[in-house]
C-alpha atoms as a PDB file:
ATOM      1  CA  UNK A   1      -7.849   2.071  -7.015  1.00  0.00           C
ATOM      2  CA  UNK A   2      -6.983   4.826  -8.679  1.00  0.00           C
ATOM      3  CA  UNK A   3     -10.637   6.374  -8.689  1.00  0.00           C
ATOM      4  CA  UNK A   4      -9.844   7.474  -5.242  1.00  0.00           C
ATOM      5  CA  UNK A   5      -6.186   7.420  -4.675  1.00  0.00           C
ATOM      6  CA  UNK A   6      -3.157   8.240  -6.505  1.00  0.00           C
ATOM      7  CA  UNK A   7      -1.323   5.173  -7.647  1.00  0.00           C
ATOM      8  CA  UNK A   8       2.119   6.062  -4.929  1.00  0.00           C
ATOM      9  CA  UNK A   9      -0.476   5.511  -2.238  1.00  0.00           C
ATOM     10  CA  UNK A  10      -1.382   2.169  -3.578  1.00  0.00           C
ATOM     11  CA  UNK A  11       2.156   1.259  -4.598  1.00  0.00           C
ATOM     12  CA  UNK A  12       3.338   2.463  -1.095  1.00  0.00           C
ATOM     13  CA  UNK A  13       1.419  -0.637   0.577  1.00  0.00           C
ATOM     14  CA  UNK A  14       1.938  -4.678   0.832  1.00  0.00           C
ATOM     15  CA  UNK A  15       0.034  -7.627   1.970  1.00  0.00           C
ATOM     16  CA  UNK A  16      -1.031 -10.967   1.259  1.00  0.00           C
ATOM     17  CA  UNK A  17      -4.389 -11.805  -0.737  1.00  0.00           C
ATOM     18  CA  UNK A  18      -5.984 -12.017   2.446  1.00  0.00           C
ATOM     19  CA  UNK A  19      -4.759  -8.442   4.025  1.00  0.00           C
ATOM     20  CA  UNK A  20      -5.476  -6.830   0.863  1.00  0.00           C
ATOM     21  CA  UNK A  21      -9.288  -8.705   1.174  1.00  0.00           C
ATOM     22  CA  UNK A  22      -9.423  -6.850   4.726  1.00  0.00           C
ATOM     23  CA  UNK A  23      -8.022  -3.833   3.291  1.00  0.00           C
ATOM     24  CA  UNK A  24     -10.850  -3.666   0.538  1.00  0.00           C
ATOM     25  CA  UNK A  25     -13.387  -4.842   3.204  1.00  0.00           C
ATOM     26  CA  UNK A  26     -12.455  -2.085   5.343  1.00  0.00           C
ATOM     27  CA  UNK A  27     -12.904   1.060   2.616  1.00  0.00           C
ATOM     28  CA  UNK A  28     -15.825  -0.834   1.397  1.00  0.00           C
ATOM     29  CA  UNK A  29     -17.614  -0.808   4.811  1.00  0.00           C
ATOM     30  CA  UNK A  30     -16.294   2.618   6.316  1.00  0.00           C
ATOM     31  CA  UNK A  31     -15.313   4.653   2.736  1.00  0.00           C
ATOM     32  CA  UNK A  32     -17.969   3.534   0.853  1.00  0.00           C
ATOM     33  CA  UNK A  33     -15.847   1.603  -1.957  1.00  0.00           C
ATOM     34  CA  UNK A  34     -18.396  -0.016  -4.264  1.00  0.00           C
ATOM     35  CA  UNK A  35     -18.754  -3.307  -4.312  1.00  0.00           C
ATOM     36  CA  UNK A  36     -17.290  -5.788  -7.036  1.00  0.00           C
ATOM     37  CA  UNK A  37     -17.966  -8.741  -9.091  1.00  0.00           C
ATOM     38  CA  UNK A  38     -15.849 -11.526  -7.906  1.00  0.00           C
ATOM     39  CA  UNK A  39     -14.319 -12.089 -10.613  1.00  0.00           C
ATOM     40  CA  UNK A  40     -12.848  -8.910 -11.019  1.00  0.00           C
ATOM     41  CA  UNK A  41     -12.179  -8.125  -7.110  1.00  0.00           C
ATOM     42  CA  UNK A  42     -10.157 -12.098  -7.606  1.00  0.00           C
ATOM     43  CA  UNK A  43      -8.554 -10.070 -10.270  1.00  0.00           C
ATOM     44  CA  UNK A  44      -7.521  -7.294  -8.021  1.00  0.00           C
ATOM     45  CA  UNK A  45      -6.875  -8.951  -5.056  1.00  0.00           C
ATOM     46  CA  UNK A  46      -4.443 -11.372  -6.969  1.00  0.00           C
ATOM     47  CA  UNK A  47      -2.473  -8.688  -8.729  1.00  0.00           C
ATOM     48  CA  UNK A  48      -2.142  -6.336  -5.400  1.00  0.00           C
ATOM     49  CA  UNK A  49      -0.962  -9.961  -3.853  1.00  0.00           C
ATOM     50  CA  UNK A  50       1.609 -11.035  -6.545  1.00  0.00           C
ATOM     51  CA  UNK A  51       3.258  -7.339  -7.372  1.00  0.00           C
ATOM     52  CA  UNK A  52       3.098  -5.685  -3.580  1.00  0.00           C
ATOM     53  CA  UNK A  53       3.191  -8.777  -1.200  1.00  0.00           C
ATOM     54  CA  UNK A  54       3.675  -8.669   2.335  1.00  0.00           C
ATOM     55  CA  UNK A  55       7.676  -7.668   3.461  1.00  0.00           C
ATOM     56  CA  UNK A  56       8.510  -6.031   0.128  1.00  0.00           C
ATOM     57  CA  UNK A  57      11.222  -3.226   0.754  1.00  0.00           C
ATOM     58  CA  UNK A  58       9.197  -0.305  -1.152  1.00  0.00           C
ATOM     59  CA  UNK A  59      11.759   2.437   0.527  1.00  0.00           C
ATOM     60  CA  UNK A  60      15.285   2.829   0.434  1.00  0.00           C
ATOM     61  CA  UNK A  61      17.528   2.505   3.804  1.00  0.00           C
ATOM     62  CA  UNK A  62      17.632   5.212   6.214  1.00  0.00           C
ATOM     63  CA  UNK A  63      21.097   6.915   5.240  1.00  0.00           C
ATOM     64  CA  UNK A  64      23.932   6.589   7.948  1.00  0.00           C
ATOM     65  CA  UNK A  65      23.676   9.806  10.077  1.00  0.00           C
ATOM     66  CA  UNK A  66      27.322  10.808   8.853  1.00  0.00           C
ATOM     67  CA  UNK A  67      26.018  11.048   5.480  1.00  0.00           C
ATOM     68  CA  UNK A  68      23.250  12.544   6.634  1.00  0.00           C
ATOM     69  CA  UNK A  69      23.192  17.221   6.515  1.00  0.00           C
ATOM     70  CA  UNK A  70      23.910  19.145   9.730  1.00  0.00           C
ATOM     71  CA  UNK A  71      20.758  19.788  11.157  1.00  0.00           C
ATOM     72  CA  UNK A  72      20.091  23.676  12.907  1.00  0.00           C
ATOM     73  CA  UNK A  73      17.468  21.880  14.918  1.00  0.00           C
ATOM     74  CA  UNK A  74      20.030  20.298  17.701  1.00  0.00           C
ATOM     75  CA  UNK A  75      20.007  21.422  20.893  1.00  0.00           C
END
């Protein structure tokens, strides 16, 4: 992954196996990702499955907007 993107890009994204399959799918058809083995996109596609699955919380809570700066850009 990290060929072509930094590793918060990858870490910033979740799915199952089968939406990171599409995922690859997709940059292999329209980004020209090479292809792989099978063995080693299984690999992939079962780590990116197990460590960023689908409805992970990969950001913190918006803070409340009393705890948030004033802004200048209110009317």
């Amino acid at each position: 992954c990290t060929a072509c993107h930094s590793a918060k890009l990858i870490t910033q994204q979740t799915g199952s196996a089968e939406q990171w399959l599409l995922m690859i799918r997709w940059m292999q058809e329209k980004q020209n990702l090479w292809q792989f083995d099978p063995v080693t996109e299984e690999k992939i596609i079962s780590y990116l499955a197990e460590y960023y699955p689908p409805g992970q919380q990969q950001r913190r809570a918006a803070l409340r907007p009393e705890l948030m700066p004033p802004t200048p850009y209110k009317p």
